[in-house]
Every structure is written in structure tokens, then in C-alpha cells.
N, C-alpha and C. Protein backbone atom coordinates (compact mmCIF):
# COMPACT_ATOMS: atom_id res chain seq x y z
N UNK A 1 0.84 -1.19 0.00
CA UNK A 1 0.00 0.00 0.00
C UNK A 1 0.89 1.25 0.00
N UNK A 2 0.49 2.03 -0.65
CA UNK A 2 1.21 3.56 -0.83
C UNK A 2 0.44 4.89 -0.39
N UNK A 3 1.42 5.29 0.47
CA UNK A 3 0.88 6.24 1.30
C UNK A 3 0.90 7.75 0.79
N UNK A 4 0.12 8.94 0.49
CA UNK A 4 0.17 9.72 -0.49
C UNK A 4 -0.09 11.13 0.18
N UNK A 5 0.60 11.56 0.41
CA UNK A 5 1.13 12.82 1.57
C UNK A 5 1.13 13.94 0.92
N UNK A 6 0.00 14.98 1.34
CA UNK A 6 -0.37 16.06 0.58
C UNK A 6 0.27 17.47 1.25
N UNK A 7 1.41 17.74 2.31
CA UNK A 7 1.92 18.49 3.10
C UNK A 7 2.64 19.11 1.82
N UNK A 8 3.26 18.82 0.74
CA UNK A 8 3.97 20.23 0.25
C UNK A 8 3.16 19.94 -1.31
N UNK A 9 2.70 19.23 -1.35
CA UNK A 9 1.85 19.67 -2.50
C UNK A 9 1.13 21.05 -3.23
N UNK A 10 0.88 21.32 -4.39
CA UNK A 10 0.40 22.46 -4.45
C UNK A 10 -0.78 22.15 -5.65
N UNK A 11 -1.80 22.97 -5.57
CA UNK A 11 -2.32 22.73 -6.83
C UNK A 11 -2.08 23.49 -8.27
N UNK A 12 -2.71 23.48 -9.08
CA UNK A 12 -2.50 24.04 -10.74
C UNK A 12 -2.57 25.40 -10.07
N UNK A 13 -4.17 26.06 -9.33
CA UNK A 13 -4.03 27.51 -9.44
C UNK A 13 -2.96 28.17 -8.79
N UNK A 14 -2.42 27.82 -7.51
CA UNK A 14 -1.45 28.27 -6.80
C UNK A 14 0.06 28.42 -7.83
N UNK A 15 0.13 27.15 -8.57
CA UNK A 15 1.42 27.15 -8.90
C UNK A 15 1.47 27.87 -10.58
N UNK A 16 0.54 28.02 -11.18
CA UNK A 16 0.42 28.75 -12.09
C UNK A 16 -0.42 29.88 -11.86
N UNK A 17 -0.63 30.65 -10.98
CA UNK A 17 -1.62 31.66 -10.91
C UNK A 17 -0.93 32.94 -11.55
N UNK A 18 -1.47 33.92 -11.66
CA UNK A 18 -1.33 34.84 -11.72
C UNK A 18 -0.90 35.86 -10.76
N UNK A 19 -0.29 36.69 -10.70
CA UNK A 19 0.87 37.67 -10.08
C UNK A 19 -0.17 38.74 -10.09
N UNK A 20 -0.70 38.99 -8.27
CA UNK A 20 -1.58 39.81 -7.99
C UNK A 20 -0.51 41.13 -8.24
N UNK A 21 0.64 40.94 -7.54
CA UNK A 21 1.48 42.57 -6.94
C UNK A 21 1.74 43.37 -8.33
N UNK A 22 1.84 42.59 -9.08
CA UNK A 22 2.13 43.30 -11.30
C UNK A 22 0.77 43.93 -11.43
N UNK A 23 -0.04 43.09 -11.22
CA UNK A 23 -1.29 44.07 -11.83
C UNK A 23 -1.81 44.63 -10.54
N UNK A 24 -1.69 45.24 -9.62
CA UNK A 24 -1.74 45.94 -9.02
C UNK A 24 -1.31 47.37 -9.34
N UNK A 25 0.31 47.14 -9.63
CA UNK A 25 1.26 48.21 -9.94
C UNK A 25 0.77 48.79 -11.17
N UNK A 26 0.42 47.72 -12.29
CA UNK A 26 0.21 48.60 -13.80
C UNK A 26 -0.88 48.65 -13.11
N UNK A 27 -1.99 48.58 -12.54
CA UNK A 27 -2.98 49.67 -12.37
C UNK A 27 -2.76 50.71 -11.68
N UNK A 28 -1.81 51.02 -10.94
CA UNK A 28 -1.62 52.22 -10.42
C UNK A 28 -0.88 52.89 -11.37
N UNK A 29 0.20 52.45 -12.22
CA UNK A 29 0.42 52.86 -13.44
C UNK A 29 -0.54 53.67 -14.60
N UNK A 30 -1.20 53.29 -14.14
CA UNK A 30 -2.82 53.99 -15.14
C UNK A 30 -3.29 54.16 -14.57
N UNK A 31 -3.21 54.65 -13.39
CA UNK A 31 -4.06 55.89 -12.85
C UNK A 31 -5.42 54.78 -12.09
N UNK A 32 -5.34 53.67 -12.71
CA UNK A 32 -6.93 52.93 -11.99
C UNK A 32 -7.18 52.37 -10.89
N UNK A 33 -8.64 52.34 -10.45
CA UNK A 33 -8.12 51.42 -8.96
C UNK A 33 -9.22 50.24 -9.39
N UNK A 34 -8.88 49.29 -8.42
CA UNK A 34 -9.61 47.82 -8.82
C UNK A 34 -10.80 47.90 -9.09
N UNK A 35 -11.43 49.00 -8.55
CA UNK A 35 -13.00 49.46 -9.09
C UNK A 35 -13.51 49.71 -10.43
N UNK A 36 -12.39 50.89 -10.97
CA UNK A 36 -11.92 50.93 -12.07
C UNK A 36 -12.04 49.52 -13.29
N UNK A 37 -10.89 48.67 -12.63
CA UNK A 37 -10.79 47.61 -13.59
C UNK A 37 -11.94 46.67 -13.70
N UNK A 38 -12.59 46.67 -12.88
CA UNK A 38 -13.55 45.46 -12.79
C UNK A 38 -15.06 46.32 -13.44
N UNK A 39 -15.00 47.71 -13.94
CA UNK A 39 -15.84 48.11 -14.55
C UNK A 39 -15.59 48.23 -16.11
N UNK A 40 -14.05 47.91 -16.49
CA UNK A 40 -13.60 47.77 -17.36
C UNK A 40 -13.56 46.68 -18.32
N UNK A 41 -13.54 45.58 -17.12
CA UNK A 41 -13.92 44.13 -17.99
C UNK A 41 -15.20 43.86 -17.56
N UNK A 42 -15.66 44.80 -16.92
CA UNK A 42 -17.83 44.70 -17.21
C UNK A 42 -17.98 43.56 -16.50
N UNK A 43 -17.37 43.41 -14.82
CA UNK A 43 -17.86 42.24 -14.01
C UNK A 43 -17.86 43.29 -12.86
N UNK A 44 -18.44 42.88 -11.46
CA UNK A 44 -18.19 43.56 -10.17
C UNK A 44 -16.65 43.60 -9.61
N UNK A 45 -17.11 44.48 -8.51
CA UNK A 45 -16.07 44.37 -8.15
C UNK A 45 -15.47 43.05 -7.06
N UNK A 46 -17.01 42.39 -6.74
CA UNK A 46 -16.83 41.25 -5.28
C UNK A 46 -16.05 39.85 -6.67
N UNK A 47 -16.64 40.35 -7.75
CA UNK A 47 -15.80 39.23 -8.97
C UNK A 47 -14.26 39.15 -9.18
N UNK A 48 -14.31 40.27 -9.56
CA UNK A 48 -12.55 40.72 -10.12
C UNK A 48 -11.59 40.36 -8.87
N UNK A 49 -12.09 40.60 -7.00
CA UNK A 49 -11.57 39.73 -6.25
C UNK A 49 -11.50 38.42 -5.73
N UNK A 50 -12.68 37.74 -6.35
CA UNK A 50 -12.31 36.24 -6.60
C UNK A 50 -11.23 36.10 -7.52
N UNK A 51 -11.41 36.44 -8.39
CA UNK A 51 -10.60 36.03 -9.61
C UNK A 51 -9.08 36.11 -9.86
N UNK A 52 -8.77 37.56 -8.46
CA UNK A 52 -7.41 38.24 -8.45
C UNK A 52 -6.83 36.92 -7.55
N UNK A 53 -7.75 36.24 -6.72
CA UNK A 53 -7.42 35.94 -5.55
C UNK A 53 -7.47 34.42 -5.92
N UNK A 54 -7.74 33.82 -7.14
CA UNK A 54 -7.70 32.33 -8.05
C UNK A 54 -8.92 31.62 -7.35
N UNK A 55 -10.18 32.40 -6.99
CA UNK A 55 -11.17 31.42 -6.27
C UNK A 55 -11.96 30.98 -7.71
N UNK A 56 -11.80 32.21 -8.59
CA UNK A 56 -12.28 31.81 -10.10
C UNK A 56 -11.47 31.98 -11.23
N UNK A 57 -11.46 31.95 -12.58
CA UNK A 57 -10.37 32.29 -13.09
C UNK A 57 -11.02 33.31 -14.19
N UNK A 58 -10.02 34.11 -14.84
CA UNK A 58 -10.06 34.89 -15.55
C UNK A 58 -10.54 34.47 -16.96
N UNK A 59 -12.13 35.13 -17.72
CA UNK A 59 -12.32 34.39 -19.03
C UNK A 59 -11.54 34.82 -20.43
N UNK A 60 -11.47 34.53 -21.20
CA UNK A 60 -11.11 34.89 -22.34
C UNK A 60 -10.94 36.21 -22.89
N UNK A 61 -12.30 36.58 -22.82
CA UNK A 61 -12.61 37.70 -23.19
C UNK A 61 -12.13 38.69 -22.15
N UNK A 62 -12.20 38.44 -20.88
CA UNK A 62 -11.15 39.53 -19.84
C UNK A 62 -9.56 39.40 -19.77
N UNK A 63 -9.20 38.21 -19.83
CA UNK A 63 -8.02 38.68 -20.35
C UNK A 63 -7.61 39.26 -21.58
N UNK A 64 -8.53 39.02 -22.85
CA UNK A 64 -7.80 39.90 -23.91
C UNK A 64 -8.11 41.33 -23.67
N UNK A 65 -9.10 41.79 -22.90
CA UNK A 65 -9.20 43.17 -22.45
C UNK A 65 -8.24 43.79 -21.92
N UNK A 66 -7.65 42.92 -20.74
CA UNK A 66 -6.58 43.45 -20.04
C UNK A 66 -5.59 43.72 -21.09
N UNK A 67 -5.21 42.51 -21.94
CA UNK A 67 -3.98 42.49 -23.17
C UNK A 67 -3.95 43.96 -23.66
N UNK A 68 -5.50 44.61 -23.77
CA UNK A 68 -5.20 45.80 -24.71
C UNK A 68 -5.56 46.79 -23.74
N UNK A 69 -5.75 47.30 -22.16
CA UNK A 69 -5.69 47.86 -21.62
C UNK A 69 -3.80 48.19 -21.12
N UNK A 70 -3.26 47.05 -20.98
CA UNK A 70 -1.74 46.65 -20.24
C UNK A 70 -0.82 46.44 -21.62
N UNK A 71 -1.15 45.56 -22.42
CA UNK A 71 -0.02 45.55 -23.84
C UNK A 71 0.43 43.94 -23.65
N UNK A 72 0.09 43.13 -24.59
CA UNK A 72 0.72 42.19 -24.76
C UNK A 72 1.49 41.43 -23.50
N UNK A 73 2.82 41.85 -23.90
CA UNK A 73 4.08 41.64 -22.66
C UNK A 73 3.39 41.38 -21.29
N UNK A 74 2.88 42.64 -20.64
CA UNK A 74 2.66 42.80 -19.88
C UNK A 74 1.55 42.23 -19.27
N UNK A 75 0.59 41.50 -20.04
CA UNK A 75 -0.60 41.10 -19.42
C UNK A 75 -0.01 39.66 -19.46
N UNK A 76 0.55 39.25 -20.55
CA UNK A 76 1.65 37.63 -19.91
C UNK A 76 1.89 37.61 -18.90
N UNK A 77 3.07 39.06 -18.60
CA UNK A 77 3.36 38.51 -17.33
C UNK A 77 2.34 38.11 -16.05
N UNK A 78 1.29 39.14 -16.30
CA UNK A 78 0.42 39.16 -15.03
C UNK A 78 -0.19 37.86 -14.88
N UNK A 79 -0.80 37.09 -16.23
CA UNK A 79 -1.80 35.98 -16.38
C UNK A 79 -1.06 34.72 -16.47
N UNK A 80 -0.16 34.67 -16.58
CA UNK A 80 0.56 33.62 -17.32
C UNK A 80 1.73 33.43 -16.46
N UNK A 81 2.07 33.77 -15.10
CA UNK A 81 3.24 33.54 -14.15
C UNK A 81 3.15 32.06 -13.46
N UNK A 82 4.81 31.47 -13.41
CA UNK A 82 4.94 30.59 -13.03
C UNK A 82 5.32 30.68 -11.77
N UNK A 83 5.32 30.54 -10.83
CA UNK A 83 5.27 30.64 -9.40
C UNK A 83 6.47 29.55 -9.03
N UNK A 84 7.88 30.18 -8.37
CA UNK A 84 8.93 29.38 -8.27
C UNK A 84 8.82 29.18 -6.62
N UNK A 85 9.12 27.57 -6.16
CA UNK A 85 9.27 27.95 -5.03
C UNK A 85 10.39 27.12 -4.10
């Protein structure tokens, strides 16, 4: 029998999530505050903090918003971070 020990395990969202402190900054970079953004991709604001926070994930269509609010590069980095640990 094999014993299967979940103490440093991590799951997909944790270890691929997205990098709250980047898009934080480019929104202060542009002047916006999370109120701002979450009226921007046309969800609430109790949403956009699930979503910052990986309880849900970001759809399609809001991340390519962000892409052309932030630029390419930059919305990679935010959506698309690998989490080293």
C-alpha cells in the first residue's frame, strides 16, 4: 500500500496563478483602482476579487481586455506567471 502525503503539494491555481502585486502596480500605473478595472472588464467588483485571488479564473474575453488595456508583454506577465518555489 502507498501512502500519499499532501503536506507540500500544491495545486494548478497556486502554482500557475497569476501575479496579484504586477497588476496591481500597472494599475496604479494607469491611474486605476480595482474598481476601475472590474468596470472595465464589465464584471463587479466582489468578482474581479475572486478572480485576483484564483477562487475563479479569468475568461477569455477579460483577459484579452486586459492584453489591450496593459499591452501584450505585460498582461503575460500578469496571467501567465509561473510561481517558483
Amino acid at each position: 500500500m502507498v501512502k500519499l502525503s499532501c503536506e507540500n503539494a500544491t495545486t494548478q491555481k497556486e502554482s500557475d496563478s497569476m501575479d496579484e502585486k504586477k497588476l496591481k502596480a500597472e494599475l496604479i500605473l494607469k491611474g486605476m483602482k480595482l474598481e476601475d478595472y472590474a468596470q472595465y472588464l464589465g464584471i463587479n467588483k466582489s468578482s474581479l476579487y475572486r478572480k485576483i485571488k484564483g477562487i475563479s479564473d479569468f475568461s477569455l474575453p477579460e483577459i484579452k481586455k486586459s492584453m489591450i488595456l496593459f499591452g501584450n508583454e505585460t498582461a503575460e506577465k500578469i496571467f501567465f506567471t509561473k510561481k517558483v518555489t
